[in-house]
PDB file of N, CA and C in Angstrom:
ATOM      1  N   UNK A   1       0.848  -1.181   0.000  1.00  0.00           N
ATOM      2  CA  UNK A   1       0.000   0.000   0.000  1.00  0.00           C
ATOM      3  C   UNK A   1       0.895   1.246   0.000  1.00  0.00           C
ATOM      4  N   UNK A   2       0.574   1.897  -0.855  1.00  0.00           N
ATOM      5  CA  UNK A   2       1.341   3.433  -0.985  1.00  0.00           C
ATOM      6  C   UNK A   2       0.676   4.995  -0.207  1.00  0.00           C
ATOM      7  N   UNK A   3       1.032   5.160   0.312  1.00  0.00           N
ATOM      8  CA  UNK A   3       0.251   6.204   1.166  1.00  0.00           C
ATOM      9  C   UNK A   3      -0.063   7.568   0.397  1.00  0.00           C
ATOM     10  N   UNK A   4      -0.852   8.336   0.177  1.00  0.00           N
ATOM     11  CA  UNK A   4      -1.143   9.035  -1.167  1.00  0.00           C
ATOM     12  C   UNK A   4      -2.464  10.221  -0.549  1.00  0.00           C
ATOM     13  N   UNK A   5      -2.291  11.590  -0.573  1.00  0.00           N
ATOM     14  CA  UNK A   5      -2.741  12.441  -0.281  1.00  0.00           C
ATOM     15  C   UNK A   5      -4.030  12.896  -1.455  1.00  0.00           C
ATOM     16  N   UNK A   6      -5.030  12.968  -1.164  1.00  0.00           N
ATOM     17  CA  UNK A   6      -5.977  13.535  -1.706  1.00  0.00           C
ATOM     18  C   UNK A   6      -6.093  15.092  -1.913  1.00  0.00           C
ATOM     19  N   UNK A   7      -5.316  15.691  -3.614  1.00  0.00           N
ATOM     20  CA  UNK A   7      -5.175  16.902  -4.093  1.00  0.00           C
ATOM     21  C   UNK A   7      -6.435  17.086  -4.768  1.00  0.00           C
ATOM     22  N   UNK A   8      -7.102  16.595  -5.490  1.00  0.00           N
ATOM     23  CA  UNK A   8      -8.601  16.497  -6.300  1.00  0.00           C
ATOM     24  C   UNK A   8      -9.569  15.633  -5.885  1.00  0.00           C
ATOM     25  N   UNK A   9     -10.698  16.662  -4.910  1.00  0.00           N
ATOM     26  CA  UNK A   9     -12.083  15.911  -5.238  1.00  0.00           C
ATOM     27  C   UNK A   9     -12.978  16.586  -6.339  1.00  0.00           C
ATOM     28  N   UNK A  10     -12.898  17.222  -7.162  1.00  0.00           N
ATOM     29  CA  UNK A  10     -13.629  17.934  -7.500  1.00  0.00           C
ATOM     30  C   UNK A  10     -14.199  17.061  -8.777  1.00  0.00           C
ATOM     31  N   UNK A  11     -15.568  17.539  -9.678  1.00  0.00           N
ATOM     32  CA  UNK A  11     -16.555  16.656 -10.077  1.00  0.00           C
ATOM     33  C   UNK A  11     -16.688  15.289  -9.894  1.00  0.00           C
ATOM     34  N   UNK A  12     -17.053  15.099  -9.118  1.00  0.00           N
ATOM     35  CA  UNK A  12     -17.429  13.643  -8.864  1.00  0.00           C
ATOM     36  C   UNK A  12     -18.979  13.147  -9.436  1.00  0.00           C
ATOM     37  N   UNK A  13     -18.474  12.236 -10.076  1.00  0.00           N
ATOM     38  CA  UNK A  13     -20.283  11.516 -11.325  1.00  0.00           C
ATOM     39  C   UNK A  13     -21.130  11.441  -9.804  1.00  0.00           C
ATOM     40  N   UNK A  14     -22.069  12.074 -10.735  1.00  0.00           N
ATOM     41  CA  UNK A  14     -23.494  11.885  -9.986  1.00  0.00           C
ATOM     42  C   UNK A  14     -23.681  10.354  -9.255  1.00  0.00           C
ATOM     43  N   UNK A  15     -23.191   9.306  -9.866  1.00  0.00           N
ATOM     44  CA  UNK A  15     -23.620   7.844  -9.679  1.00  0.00           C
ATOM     45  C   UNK A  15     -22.924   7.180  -8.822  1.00  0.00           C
ATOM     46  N   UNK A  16     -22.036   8.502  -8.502  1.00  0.00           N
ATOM     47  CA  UNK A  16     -21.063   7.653  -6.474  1.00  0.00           C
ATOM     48  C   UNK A  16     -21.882   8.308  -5.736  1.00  0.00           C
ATOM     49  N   UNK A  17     -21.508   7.939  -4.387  1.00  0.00           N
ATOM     50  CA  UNK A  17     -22.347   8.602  -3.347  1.00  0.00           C
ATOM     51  C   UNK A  17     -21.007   9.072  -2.801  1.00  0.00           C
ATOM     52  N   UNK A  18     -21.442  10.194  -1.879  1.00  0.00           N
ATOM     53  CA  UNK A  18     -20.922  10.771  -1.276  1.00  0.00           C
ATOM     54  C   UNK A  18     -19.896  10.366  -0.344  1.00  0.00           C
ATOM     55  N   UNK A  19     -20.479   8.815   0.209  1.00  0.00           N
ATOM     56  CA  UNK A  19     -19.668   8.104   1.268  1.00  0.00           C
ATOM     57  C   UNK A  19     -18.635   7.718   0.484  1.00  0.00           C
ATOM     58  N   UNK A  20     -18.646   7.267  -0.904  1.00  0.00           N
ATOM     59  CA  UNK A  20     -17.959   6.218  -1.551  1.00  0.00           C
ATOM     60  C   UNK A  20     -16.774   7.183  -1.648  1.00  0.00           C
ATOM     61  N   UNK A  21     -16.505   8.677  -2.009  1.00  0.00           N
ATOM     62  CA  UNK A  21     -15.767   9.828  -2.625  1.00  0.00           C
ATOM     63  C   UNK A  21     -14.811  10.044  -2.053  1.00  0.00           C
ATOM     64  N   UNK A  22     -14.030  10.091  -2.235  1.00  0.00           N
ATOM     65  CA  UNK A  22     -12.505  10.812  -1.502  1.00  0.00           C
ATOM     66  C   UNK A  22     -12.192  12.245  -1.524  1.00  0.00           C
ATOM     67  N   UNK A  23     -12.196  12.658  -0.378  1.00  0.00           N
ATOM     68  CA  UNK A  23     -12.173  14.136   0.324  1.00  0.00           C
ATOM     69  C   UNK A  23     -10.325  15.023   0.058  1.00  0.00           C
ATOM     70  N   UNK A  24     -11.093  16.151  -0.573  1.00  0.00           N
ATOM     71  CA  UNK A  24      -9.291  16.615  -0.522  1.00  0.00           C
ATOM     72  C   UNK A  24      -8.693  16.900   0.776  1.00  0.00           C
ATOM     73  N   UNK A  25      -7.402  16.875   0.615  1.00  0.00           N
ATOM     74  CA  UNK A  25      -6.203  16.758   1.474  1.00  0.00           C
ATOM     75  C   UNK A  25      -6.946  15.679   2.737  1.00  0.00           C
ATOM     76  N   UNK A  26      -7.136  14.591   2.423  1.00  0.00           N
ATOM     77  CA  UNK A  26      -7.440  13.793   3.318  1.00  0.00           C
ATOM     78  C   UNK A  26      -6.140  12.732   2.908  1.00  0.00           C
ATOM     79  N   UNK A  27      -5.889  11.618   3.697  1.00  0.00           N
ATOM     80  CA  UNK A  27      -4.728  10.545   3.424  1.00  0.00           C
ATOM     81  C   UNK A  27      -5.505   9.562   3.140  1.00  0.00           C
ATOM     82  N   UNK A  28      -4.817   8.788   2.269  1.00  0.00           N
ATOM     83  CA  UNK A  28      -5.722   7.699   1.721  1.00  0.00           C
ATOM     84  C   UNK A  28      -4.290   6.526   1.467  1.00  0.00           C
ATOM     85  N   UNK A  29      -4.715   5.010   1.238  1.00  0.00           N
ATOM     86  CA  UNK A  29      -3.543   4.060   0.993  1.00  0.00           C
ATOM     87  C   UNK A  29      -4.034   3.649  -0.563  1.00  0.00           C
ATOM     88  N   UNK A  30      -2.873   3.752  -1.338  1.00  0.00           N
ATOM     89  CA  UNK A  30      -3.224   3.128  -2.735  1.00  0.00           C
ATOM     90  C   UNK A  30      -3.058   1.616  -2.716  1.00  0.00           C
ATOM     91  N   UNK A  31      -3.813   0.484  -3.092  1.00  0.00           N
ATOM     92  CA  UNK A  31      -3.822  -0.641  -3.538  1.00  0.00           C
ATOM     93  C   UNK A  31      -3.727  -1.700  -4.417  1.00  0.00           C
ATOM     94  N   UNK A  32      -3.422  -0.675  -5.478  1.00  0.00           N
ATOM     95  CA  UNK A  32      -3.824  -1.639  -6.634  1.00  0.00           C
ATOM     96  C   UNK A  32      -4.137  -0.181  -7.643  1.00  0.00           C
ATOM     97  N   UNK A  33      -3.110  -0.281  -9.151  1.00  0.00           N
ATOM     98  CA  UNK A  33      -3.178   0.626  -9.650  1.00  0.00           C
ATOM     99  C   UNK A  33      -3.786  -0.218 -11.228  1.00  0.00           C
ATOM    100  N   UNK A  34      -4.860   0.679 -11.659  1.00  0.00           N
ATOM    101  CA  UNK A  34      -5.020  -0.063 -13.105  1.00  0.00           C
ATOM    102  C   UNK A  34      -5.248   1.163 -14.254  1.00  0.00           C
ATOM    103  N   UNK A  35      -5.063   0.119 -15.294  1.00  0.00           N
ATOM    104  CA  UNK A  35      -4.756   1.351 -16.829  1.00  0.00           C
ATOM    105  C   UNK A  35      -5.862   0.691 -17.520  1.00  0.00           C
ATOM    106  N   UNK A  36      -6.464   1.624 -17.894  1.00  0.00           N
ATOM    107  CA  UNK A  36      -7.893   1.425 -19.089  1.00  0.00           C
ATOM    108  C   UNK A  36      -7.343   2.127 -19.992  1.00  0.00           C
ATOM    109  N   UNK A  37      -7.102   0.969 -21.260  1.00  0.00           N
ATOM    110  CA  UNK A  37      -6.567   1.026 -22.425  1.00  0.00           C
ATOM    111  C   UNK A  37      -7.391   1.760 -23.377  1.00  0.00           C
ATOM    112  N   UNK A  38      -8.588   2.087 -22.935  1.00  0.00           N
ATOM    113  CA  UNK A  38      -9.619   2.117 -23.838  1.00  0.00           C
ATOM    114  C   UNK A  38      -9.281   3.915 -24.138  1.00  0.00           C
ATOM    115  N   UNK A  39      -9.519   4.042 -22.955  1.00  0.00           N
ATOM    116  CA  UNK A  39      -9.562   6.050 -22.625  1.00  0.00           C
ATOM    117  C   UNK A  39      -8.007   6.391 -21.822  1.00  0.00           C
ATOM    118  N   UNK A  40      -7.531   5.479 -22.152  1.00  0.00           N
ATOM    119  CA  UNK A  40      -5.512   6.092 -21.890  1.00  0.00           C
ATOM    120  C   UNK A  40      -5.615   6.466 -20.300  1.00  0.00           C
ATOM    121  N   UNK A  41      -6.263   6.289 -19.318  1.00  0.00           N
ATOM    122  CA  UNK A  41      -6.713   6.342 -17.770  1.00  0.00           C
ATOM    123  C   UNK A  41      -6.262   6.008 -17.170  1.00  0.00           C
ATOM    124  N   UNK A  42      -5.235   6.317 -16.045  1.00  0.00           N
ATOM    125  CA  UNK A  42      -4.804   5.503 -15.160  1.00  0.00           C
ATOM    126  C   UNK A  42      -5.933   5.936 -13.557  1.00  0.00           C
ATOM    127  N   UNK A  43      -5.970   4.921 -13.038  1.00  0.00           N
ATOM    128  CA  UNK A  43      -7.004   4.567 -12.076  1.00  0.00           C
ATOM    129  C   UNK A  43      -6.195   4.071 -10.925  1.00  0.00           C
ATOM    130  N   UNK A  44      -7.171   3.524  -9.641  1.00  0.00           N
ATOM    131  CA  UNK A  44      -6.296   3.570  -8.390  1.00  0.00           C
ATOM    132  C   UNK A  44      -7.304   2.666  -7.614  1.00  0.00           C
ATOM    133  N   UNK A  45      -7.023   1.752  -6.797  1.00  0.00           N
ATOM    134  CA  UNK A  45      -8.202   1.293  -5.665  1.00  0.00           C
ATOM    135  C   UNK A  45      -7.434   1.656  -4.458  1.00  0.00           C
ATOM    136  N   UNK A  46      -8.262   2.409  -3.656  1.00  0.00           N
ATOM    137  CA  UNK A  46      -8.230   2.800  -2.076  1.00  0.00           C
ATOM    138  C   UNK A  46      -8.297   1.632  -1.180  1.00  0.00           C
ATOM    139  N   UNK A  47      -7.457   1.736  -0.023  1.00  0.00           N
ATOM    140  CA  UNK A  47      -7.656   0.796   1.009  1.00  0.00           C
ATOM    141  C   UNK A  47      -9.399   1.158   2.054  1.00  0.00           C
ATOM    142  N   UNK A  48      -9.161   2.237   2.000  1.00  0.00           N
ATOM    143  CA  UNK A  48     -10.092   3.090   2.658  1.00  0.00           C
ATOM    144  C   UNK A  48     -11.805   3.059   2.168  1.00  0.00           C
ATOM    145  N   UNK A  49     -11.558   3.345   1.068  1.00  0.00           N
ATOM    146  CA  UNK A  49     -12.793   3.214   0.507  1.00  0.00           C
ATOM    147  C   UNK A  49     -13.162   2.430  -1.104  1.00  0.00           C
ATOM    148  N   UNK A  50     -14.108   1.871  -1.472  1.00  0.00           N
ATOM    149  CA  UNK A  50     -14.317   1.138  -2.803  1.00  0.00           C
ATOM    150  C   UNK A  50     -15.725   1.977  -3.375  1.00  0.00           C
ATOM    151  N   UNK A  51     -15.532   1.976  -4.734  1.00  0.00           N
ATOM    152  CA  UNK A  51     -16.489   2.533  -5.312  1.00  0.00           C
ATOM    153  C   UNK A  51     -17.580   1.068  -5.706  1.00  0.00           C
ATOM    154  N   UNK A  52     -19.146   1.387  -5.015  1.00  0.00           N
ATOM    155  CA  UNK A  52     -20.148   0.217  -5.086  1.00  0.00           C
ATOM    156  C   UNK A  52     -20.120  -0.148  -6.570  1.00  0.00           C
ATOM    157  N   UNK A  53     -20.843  -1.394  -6.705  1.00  0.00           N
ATOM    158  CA  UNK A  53     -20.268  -1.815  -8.180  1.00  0.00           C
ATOM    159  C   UNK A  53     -21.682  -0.827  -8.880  1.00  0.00           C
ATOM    160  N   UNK A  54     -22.920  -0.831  -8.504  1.00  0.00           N
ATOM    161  CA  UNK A  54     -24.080  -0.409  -9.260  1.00  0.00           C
ATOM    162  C   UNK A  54     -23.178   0.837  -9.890  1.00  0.00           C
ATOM    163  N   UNK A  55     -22.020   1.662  -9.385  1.00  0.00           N
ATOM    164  CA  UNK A  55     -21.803   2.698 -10.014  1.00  0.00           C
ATOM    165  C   UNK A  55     -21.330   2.611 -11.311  1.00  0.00           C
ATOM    166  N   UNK A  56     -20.713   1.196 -11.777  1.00  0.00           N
ATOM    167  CA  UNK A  56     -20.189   1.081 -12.914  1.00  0.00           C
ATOM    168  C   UNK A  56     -20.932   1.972 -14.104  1.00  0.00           C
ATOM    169  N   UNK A  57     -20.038   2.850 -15.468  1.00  0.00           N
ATOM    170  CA  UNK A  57     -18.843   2.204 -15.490  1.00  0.00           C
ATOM    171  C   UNK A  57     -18.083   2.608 -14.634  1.00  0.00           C
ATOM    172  N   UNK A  58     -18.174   3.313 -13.417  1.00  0.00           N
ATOM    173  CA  UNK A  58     -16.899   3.931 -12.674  1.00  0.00           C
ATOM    174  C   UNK A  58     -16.690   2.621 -11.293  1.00  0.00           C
ATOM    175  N   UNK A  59     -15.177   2.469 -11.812  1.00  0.00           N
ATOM    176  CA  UNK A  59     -14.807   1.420 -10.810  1.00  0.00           C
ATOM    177  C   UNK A  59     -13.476   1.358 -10.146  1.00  0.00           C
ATOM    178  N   UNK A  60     -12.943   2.687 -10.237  1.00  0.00           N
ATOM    179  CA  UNK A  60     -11.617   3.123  -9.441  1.00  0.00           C
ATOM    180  C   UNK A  60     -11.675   5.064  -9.820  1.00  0.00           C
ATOM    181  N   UNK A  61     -11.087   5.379  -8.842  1.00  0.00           N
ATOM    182  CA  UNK A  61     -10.727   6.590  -8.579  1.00  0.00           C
ATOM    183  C   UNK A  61      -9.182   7.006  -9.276  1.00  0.00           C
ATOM    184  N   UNK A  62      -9.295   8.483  -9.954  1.00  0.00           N
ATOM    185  CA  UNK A  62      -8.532   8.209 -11.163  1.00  0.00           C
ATOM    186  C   UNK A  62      -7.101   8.880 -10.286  1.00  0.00           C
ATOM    187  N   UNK A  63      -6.027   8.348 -10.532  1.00  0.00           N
ATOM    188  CA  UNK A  63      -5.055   8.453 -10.155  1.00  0.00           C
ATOM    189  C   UNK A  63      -4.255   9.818  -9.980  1.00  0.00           C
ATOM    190  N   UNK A  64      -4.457  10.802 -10.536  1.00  0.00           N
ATOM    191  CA  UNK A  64      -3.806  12.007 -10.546  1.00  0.00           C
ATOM    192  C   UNK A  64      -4.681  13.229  -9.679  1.00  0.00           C
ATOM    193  N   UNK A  65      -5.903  11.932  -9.058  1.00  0.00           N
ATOM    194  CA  UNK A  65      -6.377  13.024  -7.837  1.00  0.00           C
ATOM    195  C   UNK A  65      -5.692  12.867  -6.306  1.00  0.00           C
ATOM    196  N   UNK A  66      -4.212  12.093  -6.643  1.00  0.00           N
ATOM    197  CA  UNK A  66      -3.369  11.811  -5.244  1.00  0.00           C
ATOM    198  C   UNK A  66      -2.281  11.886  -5.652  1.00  0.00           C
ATOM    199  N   UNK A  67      -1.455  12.688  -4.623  1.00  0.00           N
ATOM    200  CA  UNK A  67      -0.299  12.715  -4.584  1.00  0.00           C
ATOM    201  C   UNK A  67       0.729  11.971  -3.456  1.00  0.00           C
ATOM    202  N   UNK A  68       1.993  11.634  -3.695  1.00  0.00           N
ATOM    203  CA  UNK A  68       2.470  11.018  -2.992  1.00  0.00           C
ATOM    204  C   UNK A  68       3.817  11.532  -2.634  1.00  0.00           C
ATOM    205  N   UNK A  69       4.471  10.754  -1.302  1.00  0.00           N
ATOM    206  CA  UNK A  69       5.425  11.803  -0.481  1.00  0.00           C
ATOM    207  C   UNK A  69       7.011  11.226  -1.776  1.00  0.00           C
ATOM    208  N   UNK A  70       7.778  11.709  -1.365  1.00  0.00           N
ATOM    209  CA  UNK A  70       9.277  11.757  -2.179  1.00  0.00           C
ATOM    210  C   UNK A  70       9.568  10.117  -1.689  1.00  0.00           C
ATOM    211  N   UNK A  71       9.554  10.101  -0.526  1.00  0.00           N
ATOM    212  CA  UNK A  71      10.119   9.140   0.201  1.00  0.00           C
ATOM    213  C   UNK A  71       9.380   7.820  -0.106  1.00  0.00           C
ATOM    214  N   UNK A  72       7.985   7.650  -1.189  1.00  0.00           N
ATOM    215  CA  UNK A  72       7.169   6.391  -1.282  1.00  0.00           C
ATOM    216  C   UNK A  72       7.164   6.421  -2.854  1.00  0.00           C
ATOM    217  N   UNK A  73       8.154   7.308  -3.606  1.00  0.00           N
ATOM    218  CA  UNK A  73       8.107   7.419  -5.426  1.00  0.00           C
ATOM    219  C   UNK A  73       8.753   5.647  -5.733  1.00  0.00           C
ATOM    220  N   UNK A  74       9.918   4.815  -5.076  1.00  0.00           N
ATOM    221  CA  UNK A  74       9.902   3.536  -5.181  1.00  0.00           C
ATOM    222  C   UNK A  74       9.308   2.234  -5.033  1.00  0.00           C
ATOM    223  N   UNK A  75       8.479   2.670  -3.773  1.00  0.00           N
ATOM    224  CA  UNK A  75       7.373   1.800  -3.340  1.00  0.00           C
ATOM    225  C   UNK A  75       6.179   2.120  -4.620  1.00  0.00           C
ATOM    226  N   UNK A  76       6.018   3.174  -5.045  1.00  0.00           N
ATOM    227  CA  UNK A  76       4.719   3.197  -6.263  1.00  0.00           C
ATOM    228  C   UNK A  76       5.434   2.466  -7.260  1.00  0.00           C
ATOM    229  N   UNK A  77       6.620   2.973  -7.514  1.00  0.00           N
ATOM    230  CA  UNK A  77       7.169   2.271  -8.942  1.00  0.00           C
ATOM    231  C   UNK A  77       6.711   0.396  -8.855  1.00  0.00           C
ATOM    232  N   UNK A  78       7.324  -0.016  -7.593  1.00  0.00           N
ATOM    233  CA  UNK A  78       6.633  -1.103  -7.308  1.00  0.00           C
ATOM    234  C   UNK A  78       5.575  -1.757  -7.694  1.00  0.00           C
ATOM    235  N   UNK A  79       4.585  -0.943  -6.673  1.00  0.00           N
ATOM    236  CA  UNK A  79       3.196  -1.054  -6.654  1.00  0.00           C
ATOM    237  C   UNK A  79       2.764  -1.205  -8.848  1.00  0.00           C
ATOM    238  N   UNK A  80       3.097  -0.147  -8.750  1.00  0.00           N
ATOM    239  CA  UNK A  80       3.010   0.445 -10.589  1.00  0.00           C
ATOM    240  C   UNK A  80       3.245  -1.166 -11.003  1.00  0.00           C
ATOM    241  N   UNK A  81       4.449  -1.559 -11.276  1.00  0.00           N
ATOM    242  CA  UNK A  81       4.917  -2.716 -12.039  1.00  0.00           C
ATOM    243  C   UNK A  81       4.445  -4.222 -11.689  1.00  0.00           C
ATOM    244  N   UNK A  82       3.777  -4.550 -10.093  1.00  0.00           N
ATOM    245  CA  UNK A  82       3.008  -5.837  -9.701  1.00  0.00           C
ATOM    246  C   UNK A  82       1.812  -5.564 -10.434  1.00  0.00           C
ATOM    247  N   UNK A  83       1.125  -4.127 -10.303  1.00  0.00           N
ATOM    248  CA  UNK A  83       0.155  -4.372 -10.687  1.00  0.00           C
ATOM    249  C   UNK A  83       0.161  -4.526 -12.787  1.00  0.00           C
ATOM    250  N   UNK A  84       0.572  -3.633 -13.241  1.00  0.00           N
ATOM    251  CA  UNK A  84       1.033  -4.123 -14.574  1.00  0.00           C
ATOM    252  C   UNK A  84       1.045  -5.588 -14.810  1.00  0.00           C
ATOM    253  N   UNK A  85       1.799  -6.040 -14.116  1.00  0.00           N
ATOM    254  CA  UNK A  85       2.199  -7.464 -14.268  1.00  0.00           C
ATOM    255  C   UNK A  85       1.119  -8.279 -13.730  1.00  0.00           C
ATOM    256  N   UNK A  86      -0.008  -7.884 -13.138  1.00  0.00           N
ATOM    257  CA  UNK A  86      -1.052  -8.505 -12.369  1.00  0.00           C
ATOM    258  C   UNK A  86      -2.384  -8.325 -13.570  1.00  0.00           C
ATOM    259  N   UNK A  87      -1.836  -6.998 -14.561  1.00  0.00           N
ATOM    260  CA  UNK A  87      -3.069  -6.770 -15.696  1.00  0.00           C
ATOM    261  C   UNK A  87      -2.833  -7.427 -16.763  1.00  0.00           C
ATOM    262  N   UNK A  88      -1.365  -7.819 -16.901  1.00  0.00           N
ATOM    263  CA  UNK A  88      -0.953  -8.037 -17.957  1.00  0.00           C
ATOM    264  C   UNK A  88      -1.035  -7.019 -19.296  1.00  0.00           C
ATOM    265  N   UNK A  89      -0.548  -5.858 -18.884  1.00  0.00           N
ATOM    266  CA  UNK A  89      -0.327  -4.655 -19.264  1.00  0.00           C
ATOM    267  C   UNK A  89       0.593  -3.830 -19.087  1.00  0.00           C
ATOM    268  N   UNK A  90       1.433  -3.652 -20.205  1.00  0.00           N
ATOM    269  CA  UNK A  90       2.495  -2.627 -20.922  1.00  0.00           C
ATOM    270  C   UNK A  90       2.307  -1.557 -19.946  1.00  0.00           C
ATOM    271  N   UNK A  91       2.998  -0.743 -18.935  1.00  0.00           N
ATOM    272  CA  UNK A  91       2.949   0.651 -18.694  1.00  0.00           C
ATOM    273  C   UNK A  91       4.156   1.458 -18.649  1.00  0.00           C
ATOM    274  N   UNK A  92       4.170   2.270 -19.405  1.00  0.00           N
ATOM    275  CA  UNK A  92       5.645   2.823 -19.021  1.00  0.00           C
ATOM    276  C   UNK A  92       5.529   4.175 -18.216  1.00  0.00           C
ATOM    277  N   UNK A  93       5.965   4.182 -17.185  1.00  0.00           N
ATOM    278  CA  UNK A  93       5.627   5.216 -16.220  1.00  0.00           C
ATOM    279  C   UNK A  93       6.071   6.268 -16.452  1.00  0.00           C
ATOM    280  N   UNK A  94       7.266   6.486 -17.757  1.00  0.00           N
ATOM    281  CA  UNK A  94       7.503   7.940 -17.799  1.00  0.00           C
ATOM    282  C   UNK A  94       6.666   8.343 -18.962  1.00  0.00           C
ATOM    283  N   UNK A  95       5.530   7.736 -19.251  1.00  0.00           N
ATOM    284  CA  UNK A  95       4.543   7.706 -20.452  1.00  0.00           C
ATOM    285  C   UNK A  95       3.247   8.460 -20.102  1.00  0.00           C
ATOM    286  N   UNK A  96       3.112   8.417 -18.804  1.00  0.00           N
ATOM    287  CA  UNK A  96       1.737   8.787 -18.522  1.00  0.00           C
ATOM    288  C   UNK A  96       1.677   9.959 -17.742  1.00  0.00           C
ATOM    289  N   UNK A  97       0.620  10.336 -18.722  1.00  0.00           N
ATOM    290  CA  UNK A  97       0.282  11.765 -18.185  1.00  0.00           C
ATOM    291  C   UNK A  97      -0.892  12.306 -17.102  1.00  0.00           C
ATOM    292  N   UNK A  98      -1.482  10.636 -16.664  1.00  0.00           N
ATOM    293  CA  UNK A  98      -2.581  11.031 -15.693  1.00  0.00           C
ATOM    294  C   UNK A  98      -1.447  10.149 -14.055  1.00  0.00           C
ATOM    295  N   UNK A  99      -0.425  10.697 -14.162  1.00  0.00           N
ATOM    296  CA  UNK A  99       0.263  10.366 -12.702  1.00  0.00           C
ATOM    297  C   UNK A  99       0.086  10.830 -11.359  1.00  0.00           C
ATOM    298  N   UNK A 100       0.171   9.902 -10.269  1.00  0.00           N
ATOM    299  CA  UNK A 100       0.438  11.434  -8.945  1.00  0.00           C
ATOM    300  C   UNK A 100       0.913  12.381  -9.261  1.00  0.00           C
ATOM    301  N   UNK A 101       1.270  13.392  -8.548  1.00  0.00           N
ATOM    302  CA  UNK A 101       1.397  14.232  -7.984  1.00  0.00           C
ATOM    303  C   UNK A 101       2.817  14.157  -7.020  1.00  0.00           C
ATOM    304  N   UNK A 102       3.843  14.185  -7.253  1.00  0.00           N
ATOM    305  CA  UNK A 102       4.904  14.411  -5.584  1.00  0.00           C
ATOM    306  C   UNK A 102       4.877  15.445  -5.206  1.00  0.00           C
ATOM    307  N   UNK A 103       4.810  15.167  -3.275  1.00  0.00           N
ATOM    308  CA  UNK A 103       4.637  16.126  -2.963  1.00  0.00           C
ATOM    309  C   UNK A 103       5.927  16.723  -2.457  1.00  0.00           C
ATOM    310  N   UNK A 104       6.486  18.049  -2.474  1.00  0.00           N
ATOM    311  CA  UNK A 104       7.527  18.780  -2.268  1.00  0.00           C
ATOM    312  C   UNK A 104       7.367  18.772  -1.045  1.00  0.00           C
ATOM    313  N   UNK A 105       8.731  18.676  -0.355  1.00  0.00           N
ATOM    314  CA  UNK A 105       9.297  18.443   1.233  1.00  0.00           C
ATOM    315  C   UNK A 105       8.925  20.207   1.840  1.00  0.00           C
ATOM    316  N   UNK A 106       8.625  20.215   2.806  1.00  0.00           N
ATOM    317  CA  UNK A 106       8.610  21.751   3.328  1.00  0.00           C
ATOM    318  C   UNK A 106       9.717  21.833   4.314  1.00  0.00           C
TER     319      UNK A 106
END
């Protein structure tokens, strides 16, 4: 699990509920990262929360509404490449343009 800060809640589809939604600057754990080939998307499942299935098609929270600390950019690369390898899907991480966010040290 990658620990990952909530920078974007904003429009959220009518067809989640409110409970299901992830709140900005709240902390959240990433679980499981997936790529929809269809619409070039990279997506995310929360430890915290799951989107109900009736909401389909929405079935992960899209990835570039979290950012993550300096100190967990290897643990994602990780995370990034099991799960690839768990989709059986090509990703090249310096390819994508819907990525976290790092967050700068203060």
């Amino acid at each position: 699990m990658i620990k990952a800060l909530c920078i974007d809640d904003a429009n959220r589809p009518e067809d989640i509920p409110l409970s299901a939604w992830v709140k900005k600057n709240e902390w959240y754990h990433i679980t499981h990262i997936i790529f929809n080939e269809i619409n070039q998307v990279q997506g995310c499942e929360l430890y915290e929360l799951e989107i109900p299935k009736e909401c389909f098609p929405y079935t992960n929270y899209r990835l570039s509404r979290f950012a993550i600390e300096p100190k967990d950019v290897e643990a994602f690369l990780e995370l990034l490449k099991l799960s690839t390898e768990l989709n059986d899907v090509n990703i090249d991480f310096e390819k994508l343009t819907d990525k976290p966010a790092v967050l700068e040290k203060v």
